[in-house]
PDB file of N, CA and C in Angstrom:
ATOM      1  N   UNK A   1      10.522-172.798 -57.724  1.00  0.00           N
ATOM      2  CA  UNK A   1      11.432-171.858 -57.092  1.00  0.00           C
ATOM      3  C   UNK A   1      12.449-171.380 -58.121  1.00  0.00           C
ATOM      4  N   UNK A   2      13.019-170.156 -57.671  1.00  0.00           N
ATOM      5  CA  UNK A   2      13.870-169.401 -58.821  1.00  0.00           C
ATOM      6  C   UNK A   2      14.907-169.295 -58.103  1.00  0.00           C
ATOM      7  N   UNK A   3      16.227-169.623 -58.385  1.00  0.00           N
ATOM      8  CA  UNK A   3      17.598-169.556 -58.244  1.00  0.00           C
ATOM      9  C   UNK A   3      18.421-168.317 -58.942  1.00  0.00           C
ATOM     10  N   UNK A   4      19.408-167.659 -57.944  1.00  0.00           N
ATOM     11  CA  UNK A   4      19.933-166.359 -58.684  1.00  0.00           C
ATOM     12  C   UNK A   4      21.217-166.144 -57.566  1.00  0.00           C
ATOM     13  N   UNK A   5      22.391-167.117 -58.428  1.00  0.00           N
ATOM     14  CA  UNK A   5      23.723-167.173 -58.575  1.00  0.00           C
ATOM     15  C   UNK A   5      24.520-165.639 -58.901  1.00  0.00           C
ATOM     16  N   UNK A   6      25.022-164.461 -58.023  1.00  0.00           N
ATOM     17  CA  UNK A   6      25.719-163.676 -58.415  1.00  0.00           C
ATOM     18  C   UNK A   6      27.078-163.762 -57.660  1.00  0.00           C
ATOM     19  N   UNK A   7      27.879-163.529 -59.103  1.00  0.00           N
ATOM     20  CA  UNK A   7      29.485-163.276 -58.409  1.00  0.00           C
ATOM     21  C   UNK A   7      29.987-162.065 -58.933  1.00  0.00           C
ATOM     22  N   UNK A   8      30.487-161.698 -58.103  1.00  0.00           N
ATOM     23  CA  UNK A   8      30.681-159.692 -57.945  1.00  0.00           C
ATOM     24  C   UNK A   8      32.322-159.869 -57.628  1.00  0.00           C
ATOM     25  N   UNK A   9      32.971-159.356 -58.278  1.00  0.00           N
ATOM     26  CA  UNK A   9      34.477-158.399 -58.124  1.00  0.00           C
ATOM     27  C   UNK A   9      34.353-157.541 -57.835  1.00  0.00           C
ATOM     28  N   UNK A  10      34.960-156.741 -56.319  1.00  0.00           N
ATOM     29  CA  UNK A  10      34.649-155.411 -55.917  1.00  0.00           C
ATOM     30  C   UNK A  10      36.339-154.880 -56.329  1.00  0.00           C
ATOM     31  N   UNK A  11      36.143-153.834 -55.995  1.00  0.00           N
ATOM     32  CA  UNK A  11      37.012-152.519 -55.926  1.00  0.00           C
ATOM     33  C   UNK A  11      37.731-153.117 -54.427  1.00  0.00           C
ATOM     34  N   UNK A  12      39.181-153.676 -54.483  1.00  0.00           N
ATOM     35  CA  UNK A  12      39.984-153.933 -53.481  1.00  0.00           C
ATOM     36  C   UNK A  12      39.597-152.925 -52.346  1.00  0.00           C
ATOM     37  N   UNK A  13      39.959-151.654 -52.781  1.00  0.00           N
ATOM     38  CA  UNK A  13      39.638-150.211 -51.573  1.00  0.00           C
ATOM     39  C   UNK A  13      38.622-150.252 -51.140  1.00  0.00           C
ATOM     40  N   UNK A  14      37.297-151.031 -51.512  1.00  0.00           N
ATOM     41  CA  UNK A  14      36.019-150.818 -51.593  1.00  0.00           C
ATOM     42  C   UNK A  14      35.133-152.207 -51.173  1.00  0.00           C
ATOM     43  N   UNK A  15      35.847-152.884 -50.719  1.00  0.00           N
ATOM     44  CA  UNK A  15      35.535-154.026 -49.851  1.00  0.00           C
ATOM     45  C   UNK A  15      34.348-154.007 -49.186  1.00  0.00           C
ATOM     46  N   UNK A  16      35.109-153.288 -47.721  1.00  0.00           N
ATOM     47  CA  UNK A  16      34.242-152.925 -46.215  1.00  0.00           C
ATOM     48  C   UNK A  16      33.011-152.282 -46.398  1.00  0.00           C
ATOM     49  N   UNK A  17      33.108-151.131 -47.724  1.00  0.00           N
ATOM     50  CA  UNK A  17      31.789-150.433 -48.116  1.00  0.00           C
ATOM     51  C   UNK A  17      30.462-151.423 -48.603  1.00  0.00           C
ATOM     52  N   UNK A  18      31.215-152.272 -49.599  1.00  0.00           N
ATOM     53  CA  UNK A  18      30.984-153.299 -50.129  1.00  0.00           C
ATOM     54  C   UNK A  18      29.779-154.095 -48.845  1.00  0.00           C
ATOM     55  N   UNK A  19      30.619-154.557 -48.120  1.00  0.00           N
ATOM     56  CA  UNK A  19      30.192-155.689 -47.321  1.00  0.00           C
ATOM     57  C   UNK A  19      28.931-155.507 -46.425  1.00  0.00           C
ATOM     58  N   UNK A  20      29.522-154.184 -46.200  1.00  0.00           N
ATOM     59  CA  UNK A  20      28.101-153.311 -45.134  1.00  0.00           C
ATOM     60  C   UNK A  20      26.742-153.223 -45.816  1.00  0.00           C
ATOM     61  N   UNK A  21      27.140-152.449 -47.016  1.00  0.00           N
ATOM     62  CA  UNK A  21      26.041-152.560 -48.409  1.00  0.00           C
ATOM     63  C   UNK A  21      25.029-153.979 -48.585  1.00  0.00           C
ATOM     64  N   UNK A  22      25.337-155.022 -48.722  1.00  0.00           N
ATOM     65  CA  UNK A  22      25.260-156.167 -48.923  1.00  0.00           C
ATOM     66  C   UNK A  22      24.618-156.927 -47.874  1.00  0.00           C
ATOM     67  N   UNK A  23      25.386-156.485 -46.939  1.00  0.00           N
ATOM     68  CA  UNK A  23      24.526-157.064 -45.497  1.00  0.00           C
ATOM     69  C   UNK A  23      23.361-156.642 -45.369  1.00  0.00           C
ATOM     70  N   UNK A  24      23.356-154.873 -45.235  1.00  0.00           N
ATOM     71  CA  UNK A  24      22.096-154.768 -44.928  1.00  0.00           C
ATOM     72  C   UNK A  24      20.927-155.124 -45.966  1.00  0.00           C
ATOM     73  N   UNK A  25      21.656-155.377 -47.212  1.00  0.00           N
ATOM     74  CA  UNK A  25      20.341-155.417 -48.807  1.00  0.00           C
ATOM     75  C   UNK A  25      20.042-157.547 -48.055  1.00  0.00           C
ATOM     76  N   UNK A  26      21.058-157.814 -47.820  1.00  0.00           N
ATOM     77  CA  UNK A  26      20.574-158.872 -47.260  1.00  0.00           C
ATOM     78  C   UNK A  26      19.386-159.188 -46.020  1.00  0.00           C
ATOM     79  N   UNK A  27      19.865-158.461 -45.348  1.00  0.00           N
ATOM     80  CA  UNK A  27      18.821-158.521 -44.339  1.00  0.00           C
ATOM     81  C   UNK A  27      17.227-157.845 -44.605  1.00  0.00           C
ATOM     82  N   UNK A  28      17.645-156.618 -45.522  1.00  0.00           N
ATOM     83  CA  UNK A  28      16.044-156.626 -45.895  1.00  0.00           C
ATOM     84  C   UNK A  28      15.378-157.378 -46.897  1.00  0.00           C
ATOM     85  N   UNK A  29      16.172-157.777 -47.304  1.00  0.00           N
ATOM     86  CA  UNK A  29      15.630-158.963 -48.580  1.00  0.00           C
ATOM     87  C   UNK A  29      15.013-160.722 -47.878  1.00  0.00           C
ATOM     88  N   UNK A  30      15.429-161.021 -46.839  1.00  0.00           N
ATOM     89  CA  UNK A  30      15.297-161.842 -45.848  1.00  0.00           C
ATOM     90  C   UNK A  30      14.147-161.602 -45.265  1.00  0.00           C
ATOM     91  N   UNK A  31      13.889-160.094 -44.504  1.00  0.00           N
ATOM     92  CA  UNK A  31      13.091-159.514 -43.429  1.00  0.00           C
ATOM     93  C   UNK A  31      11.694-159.234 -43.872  1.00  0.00           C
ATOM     94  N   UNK A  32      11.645-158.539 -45.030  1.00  0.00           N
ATOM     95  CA  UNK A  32      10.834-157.679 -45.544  1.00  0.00           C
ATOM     96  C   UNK A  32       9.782-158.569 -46.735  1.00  0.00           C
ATOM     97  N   UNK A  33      11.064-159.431 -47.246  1.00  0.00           N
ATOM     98  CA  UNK A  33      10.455-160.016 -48.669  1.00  0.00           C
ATOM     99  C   UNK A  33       9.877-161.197 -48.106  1.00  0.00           C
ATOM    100  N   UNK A  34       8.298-161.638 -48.276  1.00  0.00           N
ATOM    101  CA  UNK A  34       7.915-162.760 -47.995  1.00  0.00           C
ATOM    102  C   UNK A  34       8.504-164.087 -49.199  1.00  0.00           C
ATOM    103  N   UNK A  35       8.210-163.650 -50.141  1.00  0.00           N
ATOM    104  CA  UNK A  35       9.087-164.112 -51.511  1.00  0.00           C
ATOM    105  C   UNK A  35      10.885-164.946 -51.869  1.00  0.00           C
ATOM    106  N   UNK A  36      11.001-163.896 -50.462  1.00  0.00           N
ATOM    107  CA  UNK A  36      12.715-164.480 -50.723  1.00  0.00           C
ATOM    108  C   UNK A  36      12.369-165.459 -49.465  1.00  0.00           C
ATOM    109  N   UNK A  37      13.455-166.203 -49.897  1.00  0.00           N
ATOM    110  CA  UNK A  37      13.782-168.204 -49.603  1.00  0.00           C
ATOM    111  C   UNK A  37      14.818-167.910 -49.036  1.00  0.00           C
ATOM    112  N   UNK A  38      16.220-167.303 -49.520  1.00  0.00           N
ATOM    113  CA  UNK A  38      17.218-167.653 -49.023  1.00  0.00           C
ATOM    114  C   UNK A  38      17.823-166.616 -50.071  1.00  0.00           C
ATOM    115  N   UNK A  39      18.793-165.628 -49.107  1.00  0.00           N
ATOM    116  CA  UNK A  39      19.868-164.651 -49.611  1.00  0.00           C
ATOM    117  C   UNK A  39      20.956-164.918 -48.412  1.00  0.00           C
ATOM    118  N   UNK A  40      22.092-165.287 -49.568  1.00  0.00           N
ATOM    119  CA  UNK A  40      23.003-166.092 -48.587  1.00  0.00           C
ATOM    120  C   UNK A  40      24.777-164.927 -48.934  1.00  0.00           C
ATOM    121  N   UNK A  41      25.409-164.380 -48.657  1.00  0.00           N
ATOM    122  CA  UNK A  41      26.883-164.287 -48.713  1.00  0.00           C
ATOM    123  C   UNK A  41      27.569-165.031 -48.450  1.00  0.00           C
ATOM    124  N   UNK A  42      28.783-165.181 -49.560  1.00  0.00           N
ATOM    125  CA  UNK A  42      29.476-165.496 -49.195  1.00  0.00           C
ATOM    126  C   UNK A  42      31.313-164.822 -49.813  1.00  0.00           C
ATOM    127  N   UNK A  43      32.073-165.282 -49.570  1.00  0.00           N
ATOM    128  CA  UNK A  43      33.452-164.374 -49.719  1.00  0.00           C
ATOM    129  C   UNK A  43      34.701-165.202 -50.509  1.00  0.00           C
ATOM    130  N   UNK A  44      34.916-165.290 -50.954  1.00  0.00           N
ATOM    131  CA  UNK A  44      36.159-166.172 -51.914  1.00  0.00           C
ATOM    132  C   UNK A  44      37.496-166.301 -51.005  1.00  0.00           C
ATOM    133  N   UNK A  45      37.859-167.559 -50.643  1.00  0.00           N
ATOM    134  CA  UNK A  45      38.523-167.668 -49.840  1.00  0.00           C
ATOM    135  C   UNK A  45      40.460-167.361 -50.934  1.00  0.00           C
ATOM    136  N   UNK A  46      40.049-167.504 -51.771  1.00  0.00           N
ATOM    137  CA  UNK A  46      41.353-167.160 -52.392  1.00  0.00           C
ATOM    138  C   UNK A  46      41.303-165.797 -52.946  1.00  0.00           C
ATOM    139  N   UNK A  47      40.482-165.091 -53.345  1.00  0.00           N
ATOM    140  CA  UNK A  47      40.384-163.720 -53.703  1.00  0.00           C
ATOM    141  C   UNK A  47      39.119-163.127 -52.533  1.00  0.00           C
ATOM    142  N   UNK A  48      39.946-162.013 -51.611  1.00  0.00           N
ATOM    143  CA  UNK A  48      39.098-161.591 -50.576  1.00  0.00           C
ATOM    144  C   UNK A  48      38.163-160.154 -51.353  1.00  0.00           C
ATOM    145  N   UNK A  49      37.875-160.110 -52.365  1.00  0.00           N
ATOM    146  CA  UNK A  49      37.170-158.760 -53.152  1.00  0.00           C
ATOM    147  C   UNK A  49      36.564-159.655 -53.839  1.00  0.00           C
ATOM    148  N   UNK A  50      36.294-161.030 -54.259  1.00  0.00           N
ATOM    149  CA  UNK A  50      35.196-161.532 -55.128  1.00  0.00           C
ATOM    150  C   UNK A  50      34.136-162.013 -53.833  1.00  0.00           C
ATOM    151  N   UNK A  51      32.744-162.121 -54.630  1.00  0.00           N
ATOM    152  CA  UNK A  51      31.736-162.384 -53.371  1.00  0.00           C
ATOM    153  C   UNK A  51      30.568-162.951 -54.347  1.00  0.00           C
ATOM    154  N   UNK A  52      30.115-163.884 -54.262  1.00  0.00           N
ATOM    155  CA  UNK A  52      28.602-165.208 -54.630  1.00  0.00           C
ATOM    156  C   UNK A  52      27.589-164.614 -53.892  1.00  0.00           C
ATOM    157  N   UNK A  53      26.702-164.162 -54.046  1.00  0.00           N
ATOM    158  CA  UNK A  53      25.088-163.909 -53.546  1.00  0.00           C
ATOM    159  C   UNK A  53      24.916-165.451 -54.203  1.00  0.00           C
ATOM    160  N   UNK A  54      24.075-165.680 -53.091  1.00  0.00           N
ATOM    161  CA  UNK A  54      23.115-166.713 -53.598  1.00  0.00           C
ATOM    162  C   UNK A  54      21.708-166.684 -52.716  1.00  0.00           C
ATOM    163  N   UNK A  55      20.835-166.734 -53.778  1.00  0.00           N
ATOM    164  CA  UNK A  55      19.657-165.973 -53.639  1.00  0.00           C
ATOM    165  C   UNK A  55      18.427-167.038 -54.073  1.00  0.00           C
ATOM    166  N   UNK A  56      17.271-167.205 -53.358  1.00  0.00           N
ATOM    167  CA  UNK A  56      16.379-168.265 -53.464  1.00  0.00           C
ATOM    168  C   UNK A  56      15.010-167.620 -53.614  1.00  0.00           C
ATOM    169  N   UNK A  57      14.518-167.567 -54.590  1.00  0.00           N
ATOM    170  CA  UNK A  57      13.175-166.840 -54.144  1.00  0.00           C
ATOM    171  C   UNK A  57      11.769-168.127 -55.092  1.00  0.00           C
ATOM    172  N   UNK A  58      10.435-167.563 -54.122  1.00  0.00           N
ATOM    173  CA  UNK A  58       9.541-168.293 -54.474  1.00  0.00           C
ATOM    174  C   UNK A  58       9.074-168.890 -55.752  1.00  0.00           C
ATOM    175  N   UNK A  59       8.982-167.882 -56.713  1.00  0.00           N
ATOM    176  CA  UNK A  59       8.560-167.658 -57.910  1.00  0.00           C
ATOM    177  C   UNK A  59       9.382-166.821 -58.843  1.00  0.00           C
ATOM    178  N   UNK A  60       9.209-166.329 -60.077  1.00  0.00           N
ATOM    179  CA  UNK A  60      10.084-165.094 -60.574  1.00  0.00           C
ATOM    180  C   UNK A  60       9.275-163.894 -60.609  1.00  0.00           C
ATOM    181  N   UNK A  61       8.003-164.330 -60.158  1.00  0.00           N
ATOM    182  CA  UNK A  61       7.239-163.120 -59.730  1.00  0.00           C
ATOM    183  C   UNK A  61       7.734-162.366 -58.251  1.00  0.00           C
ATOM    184  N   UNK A  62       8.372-162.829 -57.625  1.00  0.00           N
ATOM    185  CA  UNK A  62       9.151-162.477 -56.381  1.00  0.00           C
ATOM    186  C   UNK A  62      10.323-162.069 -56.484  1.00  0.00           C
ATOM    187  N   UNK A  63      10.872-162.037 -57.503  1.00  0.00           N
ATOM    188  CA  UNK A  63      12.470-161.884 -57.877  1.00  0.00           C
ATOM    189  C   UNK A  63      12.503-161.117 -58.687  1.00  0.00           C
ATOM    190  N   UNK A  64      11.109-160.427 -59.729  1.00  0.00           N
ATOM    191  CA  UNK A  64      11.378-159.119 -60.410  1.00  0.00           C
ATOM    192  C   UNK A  64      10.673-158.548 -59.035  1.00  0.00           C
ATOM    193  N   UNK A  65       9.873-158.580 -57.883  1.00  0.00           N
ATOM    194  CA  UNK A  65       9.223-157.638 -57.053  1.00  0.00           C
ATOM    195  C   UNK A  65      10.979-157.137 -56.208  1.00  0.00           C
ATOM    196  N   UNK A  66      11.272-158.110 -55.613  1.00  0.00           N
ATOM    197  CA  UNK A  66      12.660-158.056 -55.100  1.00  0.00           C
ATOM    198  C   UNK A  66      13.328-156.576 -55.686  1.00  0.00           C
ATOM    199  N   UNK A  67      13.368-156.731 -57.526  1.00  0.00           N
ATOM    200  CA  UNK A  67      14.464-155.582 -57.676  1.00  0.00           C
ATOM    201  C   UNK A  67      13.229-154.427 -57.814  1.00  0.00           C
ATOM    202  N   UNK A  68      12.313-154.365 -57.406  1.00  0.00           N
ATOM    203  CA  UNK A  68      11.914-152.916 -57.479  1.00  0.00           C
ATOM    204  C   UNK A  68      11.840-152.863 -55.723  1.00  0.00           C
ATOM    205  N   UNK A  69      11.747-153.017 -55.419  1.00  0.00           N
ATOM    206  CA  UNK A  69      12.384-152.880 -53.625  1.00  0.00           C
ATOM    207  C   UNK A  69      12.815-151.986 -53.348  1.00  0.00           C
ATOM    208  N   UNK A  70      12.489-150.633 -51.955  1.00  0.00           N
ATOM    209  CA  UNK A  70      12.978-149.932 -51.851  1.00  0.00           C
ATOM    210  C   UNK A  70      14.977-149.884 -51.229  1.00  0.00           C
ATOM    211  N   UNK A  71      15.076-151.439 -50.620  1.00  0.00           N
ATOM    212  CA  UNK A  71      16.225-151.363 -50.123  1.00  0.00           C
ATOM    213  C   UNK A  71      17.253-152.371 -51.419  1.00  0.00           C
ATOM    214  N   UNK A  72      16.298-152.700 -52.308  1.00  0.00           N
ATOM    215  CA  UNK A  72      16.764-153.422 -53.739  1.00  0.00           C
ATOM    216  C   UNK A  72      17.794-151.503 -54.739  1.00  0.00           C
ATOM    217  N   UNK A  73      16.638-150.796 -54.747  1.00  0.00           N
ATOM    218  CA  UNK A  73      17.071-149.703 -55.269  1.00  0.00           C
ATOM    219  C   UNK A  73      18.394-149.076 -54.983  1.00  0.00           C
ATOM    220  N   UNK A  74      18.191-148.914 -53.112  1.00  0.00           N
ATOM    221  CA  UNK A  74      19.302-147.981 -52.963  1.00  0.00           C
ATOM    222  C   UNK A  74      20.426-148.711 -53.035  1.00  0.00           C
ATOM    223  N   UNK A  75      20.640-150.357 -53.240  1.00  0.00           N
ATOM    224  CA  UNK A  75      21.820-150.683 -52.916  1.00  0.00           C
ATOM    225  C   UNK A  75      22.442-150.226 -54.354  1.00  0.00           C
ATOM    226  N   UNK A  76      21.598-150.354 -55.319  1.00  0.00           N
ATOM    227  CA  UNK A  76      21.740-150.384 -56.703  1.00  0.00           C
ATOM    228  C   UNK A  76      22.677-148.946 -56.962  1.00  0.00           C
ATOM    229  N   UNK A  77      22.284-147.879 -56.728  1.00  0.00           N
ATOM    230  CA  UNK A  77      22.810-146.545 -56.184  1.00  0.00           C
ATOM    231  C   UNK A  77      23.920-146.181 -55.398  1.00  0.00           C
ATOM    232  N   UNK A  78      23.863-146.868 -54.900  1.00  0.00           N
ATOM    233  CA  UNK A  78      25.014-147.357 -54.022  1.00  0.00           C
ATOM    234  C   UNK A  78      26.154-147.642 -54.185  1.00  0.00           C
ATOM    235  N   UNK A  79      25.905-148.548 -55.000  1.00  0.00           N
ATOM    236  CA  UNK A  79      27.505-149.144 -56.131  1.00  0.00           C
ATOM    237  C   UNK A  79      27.459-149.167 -57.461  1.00  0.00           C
ATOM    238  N   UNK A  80      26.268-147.810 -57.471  1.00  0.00           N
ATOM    239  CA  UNK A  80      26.794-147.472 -59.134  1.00  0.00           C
ATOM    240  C   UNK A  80      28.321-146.605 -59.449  1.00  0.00           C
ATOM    241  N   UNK A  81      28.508-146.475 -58.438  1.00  0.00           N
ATOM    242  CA  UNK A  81      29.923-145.387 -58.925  1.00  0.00           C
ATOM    243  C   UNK A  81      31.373-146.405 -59.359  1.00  0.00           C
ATOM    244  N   UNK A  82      30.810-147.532 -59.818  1.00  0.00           N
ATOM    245  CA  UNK A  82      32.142-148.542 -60.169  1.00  0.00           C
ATOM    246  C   UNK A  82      32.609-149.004 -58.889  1.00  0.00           C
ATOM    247  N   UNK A  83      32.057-148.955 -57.928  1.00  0.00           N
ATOM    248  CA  UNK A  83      32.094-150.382 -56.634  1.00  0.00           C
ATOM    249  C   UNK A  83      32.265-151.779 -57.226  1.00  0.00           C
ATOM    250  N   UNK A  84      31.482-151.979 -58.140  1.00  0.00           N
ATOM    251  CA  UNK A  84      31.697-153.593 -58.715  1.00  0.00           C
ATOM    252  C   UNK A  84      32.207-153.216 -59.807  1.00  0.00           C
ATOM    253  N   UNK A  85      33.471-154.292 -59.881  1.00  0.00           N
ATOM    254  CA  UNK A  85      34.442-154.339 -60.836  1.00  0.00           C
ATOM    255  C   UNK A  85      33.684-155.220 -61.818  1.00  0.00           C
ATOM    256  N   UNK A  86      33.211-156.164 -61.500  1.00  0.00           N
ATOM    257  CA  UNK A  86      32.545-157.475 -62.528  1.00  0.00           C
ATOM    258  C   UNK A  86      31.591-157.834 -62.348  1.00  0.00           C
ATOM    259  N   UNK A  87      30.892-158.869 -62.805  1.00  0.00           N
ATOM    260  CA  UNK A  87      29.176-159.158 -62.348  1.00  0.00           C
ATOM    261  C   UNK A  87      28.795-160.815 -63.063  1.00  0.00           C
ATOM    262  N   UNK A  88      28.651-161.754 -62.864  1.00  0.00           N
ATOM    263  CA  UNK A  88      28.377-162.917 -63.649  1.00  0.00           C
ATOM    264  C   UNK A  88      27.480-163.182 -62.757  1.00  0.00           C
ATOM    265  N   UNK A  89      26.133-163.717 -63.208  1.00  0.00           N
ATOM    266  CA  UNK A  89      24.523-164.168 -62.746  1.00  0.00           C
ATOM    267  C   UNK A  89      24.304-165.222 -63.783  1.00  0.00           C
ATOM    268  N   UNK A  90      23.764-166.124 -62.623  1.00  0.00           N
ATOM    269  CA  UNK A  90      23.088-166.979 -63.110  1.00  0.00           C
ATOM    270  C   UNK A  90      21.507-167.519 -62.481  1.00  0.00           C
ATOM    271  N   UNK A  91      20.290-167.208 -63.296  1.00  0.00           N
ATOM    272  CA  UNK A  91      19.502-167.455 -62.971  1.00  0.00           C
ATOM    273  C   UNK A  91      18.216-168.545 -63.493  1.00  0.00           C
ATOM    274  N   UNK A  92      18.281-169.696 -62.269  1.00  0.00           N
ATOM    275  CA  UNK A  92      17.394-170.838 -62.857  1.00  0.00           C
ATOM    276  C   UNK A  92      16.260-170.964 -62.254  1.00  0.00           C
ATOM    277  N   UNK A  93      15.605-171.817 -62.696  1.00  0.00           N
ATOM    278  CA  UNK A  93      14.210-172.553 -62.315  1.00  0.00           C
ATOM    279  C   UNK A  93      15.062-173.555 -61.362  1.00  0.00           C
ATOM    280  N   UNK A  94      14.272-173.988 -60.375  1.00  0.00           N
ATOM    281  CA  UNK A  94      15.306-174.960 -58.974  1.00  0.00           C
ATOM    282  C   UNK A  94      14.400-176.613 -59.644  1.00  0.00           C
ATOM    283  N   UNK A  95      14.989-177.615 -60.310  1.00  0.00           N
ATOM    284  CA  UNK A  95      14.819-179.208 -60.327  1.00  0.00           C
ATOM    285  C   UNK A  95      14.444-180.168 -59.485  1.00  0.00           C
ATOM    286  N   UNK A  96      15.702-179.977 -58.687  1.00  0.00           N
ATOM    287  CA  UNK A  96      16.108-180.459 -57.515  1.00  0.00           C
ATOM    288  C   UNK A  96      16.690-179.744 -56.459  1.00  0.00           C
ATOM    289  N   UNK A  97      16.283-180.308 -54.540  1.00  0.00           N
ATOM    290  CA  UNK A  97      17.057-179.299 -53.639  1.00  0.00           C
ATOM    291  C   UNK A  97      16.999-180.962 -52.654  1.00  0.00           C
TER     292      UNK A  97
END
């Protein structure tokens, strides 16, 4: 299994856009992808604009299919206009669960 740790700084103003965005890339990534394991949100309880994806998928053959995705794309489009302030990923092979 492949592990894929993202933490995102949004645009304070750009939150709610943010969140809606995210949800739904969540839910089709859940719905659609036999591949994905687990796409999880979550929200920084001390900074309300930072946000952790944490993301579980089968193989990494499922996790490059993931970003060519039609609902992978548009989110991508989505918040290209500087929606995300920052971006740190981390992506492993899973050891132990």
């Amino acid at each position: 299994m492949i592990s894929l740790l993202v933490t995102l700084e949004i645009q304070p103003d750009r939150v709610d856009d943010f969140i809606r965005f995210i949800k739904e890339e969540a839910l089709d990534a859940r719905d659609k992808e036999l591949g994905c394991l687990r796409f999880e949100i979550s929200r920084s309880v001390d900074q309300t604009n930072v946000f952790t994806l944490t993301e579980l998928y089968k193989d990494m053959e499922s996790l490059e299919e993931h970003r060519k995705t039609p609902h992978f794309l548009l989110f991508r489009e989505r918040v290209k206009d500087g929606l995300i302030l920052s971006k740190q990923s981390v992506c492993g092979e899973v050891i132990d669960s």
